[in-house]
C-alpha atoms as a PDB file:
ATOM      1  CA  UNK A   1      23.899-121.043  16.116  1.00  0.00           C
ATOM      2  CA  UNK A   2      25.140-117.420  16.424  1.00  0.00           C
ATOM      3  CA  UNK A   3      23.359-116.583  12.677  1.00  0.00           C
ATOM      4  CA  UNK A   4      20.482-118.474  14.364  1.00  0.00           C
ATOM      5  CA  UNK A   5      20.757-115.913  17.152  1.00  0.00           C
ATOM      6  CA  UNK A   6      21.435-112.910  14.885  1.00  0.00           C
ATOM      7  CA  UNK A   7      18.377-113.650  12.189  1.00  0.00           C
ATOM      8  CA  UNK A   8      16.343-113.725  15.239  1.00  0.00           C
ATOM      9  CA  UNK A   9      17.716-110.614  16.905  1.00  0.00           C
ATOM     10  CA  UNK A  10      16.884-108.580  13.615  1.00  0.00           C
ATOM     11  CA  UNK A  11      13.547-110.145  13.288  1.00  0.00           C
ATOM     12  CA  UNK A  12      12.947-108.975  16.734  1.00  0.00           C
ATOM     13  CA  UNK A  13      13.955-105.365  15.929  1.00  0.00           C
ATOM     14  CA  UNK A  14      12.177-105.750  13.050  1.00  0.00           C
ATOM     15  CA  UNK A  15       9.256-106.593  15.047  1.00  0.00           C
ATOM     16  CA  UNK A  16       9.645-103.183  17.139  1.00  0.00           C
ATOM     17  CA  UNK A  17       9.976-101.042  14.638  1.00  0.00           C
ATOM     18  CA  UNK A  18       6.872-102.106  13.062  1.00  0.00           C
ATOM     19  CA  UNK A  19       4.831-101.637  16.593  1.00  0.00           C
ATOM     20  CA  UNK A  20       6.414 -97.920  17.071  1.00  0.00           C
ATOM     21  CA  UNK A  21       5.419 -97.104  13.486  1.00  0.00           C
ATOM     22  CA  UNK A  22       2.100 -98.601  14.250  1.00  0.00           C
ATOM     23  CA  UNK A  23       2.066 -96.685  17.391  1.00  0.00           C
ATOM     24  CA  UNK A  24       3.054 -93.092  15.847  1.00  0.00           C
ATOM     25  CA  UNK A  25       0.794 -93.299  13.200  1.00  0.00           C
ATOM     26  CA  UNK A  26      -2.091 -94.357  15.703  1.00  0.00           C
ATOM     27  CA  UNK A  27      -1.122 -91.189  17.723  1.00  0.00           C
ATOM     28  CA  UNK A  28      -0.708 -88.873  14.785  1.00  0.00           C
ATOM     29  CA  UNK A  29      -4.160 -90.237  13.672  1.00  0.00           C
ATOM     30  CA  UNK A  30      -3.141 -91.513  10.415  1.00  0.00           C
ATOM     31  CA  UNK A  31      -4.795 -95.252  11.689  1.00  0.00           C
ATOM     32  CA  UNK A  32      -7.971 -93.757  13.181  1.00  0.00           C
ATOM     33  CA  UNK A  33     -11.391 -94.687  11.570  1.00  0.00           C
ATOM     34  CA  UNK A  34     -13.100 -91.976  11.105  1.00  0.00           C
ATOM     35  CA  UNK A  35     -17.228 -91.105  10.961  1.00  0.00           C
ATOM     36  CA  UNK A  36     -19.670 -88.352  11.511  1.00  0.00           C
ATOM     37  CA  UNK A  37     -20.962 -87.330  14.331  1.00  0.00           C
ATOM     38  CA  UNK A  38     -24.176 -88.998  13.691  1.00  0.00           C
ATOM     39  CA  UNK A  39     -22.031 -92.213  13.236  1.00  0.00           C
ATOM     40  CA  UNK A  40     -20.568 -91.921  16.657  1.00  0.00           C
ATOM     41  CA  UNK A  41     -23.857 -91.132  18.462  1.00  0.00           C
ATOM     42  CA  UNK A  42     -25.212 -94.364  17.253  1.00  0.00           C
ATOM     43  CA  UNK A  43     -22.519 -96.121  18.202  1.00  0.00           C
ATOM     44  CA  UNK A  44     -22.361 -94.658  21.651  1.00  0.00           C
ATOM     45  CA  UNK A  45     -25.839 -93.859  22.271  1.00  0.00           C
ATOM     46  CA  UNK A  46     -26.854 -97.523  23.661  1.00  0.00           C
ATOM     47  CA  UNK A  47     -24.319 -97.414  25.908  1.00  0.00           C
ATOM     48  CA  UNK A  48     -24.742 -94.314  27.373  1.00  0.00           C
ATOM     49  CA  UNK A  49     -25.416 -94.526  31.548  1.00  0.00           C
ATOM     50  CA  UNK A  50     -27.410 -92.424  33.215  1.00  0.00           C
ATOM     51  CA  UNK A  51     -27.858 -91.341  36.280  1.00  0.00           C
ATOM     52  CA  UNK A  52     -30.083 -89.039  38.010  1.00  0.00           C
ATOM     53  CA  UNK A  53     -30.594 -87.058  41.523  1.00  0.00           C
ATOM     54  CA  UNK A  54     -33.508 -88.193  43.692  1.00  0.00           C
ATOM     55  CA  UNK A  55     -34.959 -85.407  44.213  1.00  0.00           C
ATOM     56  CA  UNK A  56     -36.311 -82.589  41.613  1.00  0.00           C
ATOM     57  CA  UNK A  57     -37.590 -82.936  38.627  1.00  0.00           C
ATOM     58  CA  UNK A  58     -34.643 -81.199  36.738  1.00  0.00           C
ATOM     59  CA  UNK A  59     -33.555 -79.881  34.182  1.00  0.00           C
ATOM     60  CA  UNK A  60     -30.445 -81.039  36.295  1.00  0.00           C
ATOM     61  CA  UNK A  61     -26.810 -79.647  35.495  1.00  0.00           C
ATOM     62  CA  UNK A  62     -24.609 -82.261  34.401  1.00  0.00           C
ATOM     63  CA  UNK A  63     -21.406 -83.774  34.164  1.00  0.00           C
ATOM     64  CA  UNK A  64     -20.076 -86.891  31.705  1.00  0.00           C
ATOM     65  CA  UNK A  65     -17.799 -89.001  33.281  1.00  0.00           C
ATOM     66  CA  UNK A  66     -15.231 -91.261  31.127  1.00  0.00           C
ATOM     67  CA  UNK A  67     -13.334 -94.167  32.680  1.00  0.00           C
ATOM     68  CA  UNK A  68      -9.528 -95.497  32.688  1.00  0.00           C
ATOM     69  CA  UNK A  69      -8.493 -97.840  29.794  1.00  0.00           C
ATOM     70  CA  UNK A  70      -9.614-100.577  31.529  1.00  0.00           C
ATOM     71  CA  UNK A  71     -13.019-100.007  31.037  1.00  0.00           C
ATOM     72  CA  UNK A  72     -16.370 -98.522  33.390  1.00  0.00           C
ATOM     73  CA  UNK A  73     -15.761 -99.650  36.909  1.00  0.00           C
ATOM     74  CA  UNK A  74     -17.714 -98.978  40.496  1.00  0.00           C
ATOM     75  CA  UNK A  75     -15.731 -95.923  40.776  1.00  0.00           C
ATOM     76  CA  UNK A  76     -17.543 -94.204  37.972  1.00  0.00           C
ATOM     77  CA  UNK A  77     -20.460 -94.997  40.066  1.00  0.00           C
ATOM     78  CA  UNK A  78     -19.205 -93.184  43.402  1.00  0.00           C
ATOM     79  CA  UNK A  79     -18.373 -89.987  41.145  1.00  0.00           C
ATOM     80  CA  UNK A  80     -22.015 -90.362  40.080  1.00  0.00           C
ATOM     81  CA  UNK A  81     -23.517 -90.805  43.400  1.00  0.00           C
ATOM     82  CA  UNK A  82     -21.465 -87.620  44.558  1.00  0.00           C
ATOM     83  CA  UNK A  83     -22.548 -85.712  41.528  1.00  0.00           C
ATOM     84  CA  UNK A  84     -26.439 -86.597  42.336  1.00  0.00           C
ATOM     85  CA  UNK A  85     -25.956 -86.425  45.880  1.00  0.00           C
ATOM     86  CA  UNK A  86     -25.021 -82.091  44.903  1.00  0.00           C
ATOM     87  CA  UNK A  87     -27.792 -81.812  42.565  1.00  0.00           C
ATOM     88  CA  UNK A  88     -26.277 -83.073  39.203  1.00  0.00           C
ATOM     89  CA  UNK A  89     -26.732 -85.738  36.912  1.00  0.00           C
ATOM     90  CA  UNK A  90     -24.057 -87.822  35.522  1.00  0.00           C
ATOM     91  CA  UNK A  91     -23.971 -89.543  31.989  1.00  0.00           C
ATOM     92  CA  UNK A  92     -21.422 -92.579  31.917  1.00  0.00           C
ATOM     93  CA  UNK A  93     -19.939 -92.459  28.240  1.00  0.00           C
ATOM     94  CA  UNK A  94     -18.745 -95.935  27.673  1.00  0.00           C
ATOM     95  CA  UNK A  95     -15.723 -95.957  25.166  1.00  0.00           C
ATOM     96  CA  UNK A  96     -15.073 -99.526  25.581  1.00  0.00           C
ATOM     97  CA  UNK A  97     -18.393-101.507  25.201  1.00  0.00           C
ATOM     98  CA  UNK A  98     -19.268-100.075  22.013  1.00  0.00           C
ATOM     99  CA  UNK A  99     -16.482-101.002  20.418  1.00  0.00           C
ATOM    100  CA  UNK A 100     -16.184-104.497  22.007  1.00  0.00           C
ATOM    101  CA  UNK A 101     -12.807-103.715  23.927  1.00  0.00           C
ATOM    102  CA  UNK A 102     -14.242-105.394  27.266  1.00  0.00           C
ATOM    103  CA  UNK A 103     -14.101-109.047  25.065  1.00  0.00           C
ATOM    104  CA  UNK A 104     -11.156-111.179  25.650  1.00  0.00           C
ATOM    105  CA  UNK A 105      -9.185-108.052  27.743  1.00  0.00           C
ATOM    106  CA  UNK A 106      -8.791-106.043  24.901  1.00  0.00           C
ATOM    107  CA  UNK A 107      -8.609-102.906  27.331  1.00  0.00           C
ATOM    108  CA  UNK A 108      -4.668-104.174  27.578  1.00  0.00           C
ATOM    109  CA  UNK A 109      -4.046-102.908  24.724  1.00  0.00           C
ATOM    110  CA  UNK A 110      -5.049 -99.574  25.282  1.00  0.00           C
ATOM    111  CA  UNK A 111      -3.802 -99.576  28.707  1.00  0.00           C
ATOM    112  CA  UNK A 112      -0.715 -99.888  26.602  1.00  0.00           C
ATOM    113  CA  UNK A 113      -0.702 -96.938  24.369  1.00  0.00           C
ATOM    114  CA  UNK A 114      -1.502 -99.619  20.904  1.00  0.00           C
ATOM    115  CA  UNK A 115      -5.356 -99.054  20.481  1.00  0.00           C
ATOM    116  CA  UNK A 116      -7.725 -96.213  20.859  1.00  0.00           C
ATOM    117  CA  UNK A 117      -5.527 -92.621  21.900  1.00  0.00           C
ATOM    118  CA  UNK A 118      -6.943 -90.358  24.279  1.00  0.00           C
ATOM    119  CA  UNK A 119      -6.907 -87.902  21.426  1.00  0.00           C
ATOM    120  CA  UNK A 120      -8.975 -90.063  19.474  1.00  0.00           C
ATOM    121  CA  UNK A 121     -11.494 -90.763  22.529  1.00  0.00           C
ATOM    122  CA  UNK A 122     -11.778 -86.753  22.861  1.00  0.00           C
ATOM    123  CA  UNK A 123     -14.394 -87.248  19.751  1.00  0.00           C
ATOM    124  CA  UNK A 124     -16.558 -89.509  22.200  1.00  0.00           C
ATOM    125  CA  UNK A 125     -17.051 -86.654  24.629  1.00  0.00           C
ATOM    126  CA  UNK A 126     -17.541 -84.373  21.860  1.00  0.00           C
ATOM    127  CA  UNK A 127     -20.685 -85.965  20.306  1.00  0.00           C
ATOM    128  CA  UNK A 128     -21.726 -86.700  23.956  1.00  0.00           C
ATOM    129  CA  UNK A 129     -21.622 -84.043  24.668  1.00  0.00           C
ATOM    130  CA  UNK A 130     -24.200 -82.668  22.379  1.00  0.00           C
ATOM    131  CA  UNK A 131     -26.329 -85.544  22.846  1.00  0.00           C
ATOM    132  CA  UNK A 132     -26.725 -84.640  26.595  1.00  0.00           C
ATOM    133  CA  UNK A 133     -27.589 -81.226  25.604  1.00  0.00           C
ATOM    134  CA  UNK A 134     -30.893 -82.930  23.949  1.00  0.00           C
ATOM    135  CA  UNK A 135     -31.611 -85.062  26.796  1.00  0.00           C
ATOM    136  CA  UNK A 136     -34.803 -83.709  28.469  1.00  0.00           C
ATOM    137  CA  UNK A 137     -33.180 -84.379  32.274  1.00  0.00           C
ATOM    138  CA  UNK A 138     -30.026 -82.015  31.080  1.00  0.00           C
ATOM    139  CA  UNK A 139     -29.505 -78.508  31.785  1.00  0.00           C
ATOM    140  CA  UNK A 140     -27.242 -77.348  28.415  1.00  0.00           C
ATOM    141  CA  UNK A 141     -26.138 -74.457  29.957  1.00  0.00           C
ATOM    142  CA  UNK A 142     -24.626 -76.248  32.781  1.00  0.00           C
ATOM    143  CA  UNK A 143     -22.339 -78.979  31.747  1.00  0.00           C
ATOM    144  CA  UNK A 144     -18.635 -80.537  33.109  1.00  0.00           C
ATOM    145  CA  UNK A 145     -16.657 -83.249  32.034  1.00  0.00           C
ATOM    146  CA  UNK A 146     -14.040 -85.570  34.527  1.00  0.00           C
ATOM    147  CA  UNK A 147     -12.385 -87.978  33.442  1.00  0.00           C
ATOM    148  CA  UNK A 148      -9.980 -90.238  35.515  1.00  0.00           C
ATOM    149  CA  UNK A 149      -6.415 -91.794  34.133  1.00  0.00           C
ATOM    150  CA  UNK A 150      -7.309 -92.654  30.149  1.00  0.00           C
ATOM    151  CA  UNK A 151     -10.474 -90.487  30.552  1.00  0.00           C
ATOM    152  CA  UNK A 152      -8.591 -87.868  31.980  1.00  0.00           C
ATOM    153  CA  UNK A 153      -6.296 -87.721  29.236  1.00  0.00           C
ATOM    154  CA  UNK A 154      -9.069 -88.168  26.819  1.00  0.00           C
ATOM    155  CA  UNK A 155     -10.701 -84.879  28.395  1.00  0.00           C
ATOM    156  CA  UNK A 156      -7.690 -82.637  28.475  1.00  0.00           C
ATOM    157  CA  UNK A 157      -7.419 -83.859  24.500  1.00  0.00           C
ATOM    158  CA  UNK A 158     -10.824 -82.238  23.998  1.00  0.00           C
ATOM    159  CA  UNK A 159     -10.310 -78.833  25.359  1.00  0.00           C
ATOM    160  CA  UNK A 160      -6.753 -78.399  23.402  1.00  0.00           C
ATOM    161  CA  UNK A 161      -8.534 -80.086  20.181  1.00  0.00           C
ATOM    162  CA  UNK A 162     -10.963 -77.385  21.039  1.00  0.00           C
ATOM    163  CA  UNK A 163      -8.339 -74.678  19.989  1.00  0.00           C
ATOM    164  CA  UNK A 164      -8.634 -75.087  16.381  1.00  0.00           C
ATOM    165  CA  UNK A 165     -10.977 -75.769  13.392  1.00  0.00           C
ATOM    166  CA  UNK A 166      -9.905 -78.793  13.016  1.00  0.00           C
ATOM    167  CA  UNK A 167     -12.165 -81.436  14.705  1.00  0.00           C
ATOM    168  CA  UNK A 168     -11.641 -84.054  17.116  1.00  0.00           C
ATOM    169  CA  UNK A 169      -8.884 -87.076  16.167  1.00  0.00           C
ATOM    170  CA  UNK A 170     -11.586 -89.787  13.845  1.00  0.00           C
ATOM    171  CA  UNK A 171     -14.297 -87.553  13.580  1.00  0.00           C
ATOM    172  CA  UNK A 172     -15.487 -85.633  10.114  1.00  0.00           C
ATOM    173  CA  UNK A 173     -16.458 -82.502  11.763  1.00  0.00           C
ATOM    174  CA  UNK A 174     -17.216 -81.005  15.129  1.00  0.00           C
ATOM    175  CA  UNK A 175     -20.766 -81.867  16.255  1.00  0.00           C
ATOM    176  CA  UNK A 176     -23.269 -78.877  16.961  1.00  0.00           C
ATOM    177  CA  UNK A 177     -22.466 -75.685  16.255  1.00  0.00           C
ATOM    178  CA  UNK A 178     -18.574 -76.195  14.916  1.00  0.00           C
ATOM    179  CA  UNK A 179     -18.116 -72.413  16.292  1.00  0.00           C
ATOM    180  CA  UNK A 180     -18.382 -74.356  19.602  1.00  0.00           C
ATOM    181  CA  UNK A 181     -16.238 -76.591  19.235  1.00  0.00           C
ATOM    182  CA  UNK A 182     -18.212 -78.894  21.265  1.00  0.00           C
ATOM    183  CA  UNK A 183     -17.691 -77.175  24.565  1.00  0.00           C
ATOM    184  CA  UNK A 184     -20.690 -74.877  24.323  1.00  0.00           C
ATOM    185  CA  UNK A 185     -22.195 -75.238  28.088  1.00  0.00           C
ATOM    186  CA  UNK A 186     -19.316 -76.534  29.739  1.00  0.00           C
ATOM    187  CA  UNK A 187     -18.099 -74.843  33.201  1.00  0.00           C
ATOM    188  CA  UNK A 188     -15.169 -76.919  34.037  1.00  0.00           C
ATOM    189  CA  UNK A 189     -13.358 -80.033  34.222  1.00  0.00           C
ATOM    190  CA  UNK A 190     -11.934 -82.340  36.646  1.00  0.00           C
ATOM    191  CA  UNK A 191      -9.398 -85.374  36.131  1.00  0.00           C
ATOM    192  CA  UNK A 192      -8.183 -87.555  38.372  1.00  0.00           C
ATOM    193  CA  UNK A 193      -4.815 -89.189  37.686  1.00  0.00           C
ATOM    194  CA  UNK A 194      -4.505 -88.468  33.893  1.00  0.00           C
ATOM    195  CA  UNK A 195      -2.208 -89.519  31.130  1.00  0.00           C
ATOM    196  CA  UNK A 196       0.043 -86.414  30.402  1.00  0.00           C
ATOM    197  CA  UNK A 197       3.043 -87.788  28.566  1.00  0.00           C
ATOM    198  CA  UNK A 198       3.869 -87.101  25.059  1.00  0.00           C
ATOM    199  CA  UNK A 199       1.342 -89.227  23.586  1.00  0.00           C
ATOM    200  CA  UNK A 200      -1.062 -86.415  25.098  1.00  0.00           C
ATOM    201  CA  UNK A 201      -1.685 -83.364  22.737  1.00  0.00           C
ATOM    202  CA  UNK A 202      -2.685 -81.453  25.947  1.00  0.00           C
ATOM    203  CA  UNK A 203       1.183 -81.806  26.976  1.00  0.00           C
ATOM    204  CA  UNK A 204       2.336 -80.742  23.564  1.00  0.00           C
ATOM    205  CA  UNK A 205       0.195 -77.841  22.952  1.00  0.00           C
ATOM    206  CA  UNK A 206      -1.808 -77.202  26.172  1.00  0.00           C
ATOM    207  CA  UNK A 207      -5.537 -75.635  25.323  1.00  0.00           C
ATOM    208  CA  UNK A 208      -6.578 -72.237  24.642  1.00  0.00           C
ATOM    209  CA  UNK A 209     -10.359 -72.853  26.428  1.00  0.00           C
ATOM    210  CA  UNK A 210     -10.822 -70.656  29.392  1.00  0.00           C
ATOM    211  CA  UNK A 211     -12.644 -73.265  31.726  1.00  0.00           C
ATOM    212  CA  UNK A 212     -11.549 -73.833  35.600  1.00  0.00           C
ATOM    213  CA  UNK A 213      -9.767 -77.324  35.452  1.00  0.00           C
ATOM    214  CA  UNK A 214      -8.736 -79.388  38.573  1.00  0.00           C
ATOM    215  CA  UNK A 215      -6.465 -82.342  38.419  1.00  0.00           C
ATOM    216  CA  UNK A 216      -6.172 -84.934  41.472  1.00  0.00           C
ATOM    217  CA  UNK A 217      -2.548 -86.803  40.905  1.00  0.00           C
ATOM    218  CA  UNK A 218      -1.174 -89.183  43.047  1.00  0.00           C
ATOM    219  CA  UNK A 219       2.616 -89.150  44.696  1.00  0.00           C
ATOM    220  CA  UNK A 220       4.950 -91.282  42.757  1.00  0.00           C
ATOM    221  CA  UNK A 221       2.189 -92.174  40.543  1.00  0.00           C
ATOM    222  CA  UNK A 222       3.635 -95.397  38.929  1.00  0.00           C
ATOM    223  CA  UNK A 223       1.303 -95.596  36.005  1.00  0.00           C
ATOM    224  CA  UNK A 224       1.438 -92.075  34.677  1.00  0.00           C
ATOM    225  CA  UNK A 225       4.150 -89.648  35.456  1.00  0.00           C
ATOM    226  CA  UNK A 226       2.582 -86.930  37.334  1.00  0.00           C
ATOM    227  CA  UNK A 227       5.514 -84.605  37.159  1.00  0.00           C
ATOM    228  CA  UNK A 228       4.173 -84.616  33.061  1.00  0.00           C
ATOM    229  CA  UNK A 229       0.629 -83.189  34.658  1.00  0.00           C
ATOM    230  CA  UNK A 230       2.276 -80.781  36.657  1.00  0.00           C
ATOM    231  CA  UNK A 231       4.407 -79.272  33.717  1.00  0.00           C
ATOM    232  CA  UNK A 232       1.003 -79.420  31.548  1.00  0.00           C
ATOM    233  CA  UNK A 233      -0.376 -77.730  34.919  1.00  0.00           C
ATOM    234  CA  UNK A 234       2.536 -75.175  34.629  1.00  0.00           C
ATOM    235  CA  UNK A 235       2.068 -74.024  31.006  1.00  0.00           C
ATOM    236  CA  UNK A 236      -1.625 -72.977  31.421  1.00  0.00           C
ATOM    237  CA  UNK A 237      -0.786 -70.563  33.991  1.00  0.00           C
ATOM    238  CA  UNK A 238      -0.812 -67.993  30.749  1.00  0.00           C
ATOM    239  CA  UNK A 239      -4.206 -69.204  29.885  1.00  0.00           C
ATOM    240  CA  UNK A 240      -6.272 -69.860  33.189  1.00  0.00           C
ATOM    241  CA  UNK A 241      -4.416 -71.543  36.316  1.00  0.00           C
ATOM    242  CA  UNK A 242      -4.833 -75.234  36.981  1.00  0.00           C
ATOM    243  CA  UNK A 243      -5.823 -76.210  40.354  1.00  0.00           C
ATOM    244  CA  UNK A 244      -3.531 -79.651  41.534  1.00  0.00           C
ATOM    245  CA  UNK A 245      -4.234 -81.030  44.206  1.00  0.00           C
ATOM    246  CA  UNK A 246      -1.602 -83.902  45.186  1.00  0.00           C
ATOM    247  CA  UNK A 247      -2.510 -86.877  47.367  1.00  0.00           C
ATOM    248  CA  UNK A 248      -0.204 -88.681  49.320  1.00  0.00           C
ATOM    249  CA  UNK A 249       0.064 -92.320  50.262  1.00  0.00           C
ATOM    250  CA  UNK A 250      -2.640 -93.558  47.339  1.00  0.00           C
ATOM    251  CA  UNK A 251      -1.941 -95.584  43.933  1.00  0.00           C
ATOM    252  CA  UNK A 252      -2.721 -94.694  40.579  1.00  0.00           C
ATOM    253  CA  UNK A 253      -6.481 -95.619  40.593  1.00  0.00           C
ATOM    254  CA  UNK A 254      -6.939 -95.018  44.299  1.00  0.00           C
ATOM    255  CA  UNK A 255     -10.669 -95.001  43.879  1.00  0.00           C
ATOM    256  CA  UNK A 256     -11.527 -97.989  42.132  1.00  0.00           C
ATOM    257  CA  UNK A 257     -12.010-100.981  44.545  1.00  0.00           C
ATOM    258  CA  UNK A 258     -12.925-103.696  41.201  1.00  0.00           C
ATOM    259  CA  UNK A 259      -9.432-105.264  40.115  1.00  0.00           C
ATOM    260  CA  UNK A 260      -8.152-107.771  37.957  1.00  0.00           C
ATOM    261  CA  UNK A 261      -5.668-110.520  39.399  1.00  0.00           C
ATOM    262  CA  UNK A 262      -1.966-109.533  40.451  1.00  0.00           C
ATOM    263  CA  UNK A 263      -3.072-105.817  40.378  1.00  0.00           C
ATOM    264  CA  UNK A 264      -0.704-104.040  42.389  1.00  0.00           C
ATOM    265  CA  UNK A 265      -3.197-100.709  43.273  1.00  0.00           C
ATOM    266  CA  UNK A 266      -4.676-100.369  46.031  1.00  0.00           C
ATOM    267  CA  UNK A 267      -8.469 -98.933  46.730  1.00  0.00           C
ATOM    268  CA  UNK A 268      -8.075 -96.368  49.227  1.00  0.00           C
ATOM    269  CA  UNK A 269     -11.402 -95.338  51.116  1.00  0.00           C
ATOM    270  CA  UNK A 270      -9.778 -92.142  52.550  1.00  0.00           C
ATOM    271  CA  UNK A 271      -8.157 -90.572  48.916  1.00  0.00           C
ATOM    272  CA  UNK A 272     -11.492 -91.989  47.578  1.00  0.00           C
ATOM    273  CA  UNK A 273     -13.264 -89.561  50.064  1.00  0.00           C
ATOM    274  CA  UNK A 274     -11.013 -86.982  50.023  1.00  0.00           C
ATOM    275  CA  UNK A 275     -11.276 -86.791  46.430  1.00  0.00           C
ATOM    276  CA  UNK A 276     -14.596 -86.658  46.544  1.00  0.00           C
ATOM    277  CA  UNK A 277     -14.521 -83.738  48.630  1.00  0.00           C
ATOM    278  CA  UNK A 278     -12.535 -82.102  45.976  1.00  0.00           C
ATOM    279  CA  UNK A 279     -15.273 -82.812  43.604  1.00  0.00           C
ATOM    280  CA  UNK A 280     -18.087 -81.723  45.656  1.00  0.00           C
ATOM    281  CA  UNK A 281     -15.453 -78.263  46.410  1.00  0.00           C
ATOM    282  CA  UNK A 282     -14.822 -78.017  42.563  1.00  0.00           C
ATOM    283  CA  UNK A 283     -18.974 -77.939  41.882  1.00  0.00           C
ATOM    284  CA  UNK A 284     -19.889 -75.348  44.357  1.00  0.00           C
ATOM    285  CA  UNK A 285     -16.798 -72.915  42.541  1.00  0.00           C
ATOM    286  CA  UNK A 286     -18.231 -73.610  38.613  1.00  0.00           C
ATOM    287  CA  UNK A 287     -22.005 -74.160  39.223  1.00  0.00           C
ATOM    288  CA  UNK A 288     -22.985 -70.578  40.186  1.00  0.00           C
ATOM    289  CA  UNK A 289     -27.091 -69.595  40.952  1.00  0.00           C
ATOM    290  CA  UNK A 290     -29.468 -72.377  39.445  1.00  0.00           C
ATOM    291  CA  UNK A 291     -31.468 -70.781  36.831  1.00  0.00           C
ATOM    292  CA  UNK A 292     -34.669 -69.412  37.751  1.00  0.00           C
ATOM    293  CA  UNK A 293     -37.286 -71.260  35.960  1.00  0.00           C
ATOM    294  CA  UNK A 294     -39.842 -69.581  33.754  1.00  0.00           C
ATOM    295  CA  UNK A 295     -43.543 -68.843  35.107  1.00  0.00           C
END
């Protein structure tokens, strides 16, 4: 019984070793498929939402949006409603259609750090990036990214991929002009509750781009660890300060009302609106004059 016990114990070490080696090699990007951007505009492109202010006839500034590892929810759609209600369109970049992750609750898995980095989903919002910038409805010159929990993460991972050459985790090159590096346009960036811990290459590195970023974290966040967005927070001060903004009272995912079974968050109407009061506070500071069109 007790070698029973003991061939089962190593088997089960065994077994854990194997899923942190998976899991390092995932995060160093040593697992990651990789394409052209081409590749991962066809892949993305049919999945792409859009959506557009009522009035004027554009071109609008714009902003891509990028969900939490579980997937586009309805409060990708109240970001987009605020961002049309100022004046701006919003493109939803879908990460997890595409690639079939919404079939049989794959998202789990990435909600658990095995599948599909933030560092690898930076390349999504790369190439969207420049496909926006040839959508007829999009100003290029006036572009921001948010990103809430995974998408958060995966948008910090962007601007410190950003600081070198080298081009984002899975992808062959940078899309566009590789000069660029994919943020040509861009005037800031807002996340709400993101991924900072060491899996994040903005926490081991930071990012040398010299956009405004907000972040909205919550109190005792018990997803994430916001003390690790706060120290990322801390470390740009050299580059261009951070703007946090900490809510009290609210769960990890405080705007998002959909939720699976057993959740334990909680939708919270008033850090939902508050928040979006943040955002609406973060556009006026980054959008500036609209253009004056030509005669």
């Amino acid at each position: 019984m007790r070698r029973a016990w003991r061939i089962a114990l190593i088997g089960l070490g065994l077994l854990v070793l194997v899923l942190l080696g998976q899991m390092g090699a995932r995060y160093l990007g040593l697992l990651t498929p990789r394409d052209t951007p081409e590749e991962r505009s066809a892949l993305l492109t049919p999945f792409y939402n859009v959506y557009l202010p009522e009035n004027g006839g554009g071109p609008f500034p714009t902003a891509l949006l990028a969900s939490g590892c579980d997937g586009p929810h309805d409060n990708m759609a109240r970001w987009a409603g605020m961002l049309n209600e100022q004046g701006w369109a919003a493109v939803m970049v879908d990460s997890h259609a595409p690639r079939d992750y919404l079939d049989f609750q794959v998202w789990r898995l990435i909600c658990a750090g095995q599948i599909f980095t933030g560092t690898e989903r930076a390349g999504d919002l790369a190439v969207a990036l420049e496909d926006v910038r040839g959508m007829t409805f999009a100003d290029p010159d006036r572009l921001m990214l948010f990103g809430a929990s995974h998408g958060g993460w995966a948008v910090m991972d962007l601007l410190s991929q950003a600081a070198t050459p080298r081009p984002p985790q899975g992808l062959t090159r940078w899309p566009g002009d590789p000069q660029a590096r994919g943020l040509a346009g861009v005037l800031g960036a807002l996340v709400a509750y993101p991924y900072c811990g060491p899996g994040s290459l903005a926490a081991r590195q930071g990012w040398a781009a010299e956009l405004p970023v907000e972040m909205i974290l919550v109190r005792n966040d018990e997803i994430t660890d916001e003390q690790d967005c706060l120290d990322i927070a801390e470390g740009q001060t050299a580059v261009r300060p951070v703007a946090v903004t900490m809510l009290e009272n609210a769960t990890h995912g405080f705007d998002q009302q959909e939720r699976e079974a057993l959740s334990t968050l909680e939708f919270s109407p008033d850090a939902t609106a508050t928040a979006l009061g943040l955002g609406r506070d973060f556009l006026g500071r980054i959008s500036g004059p609209a253009p004056v069109p030509d005669n």
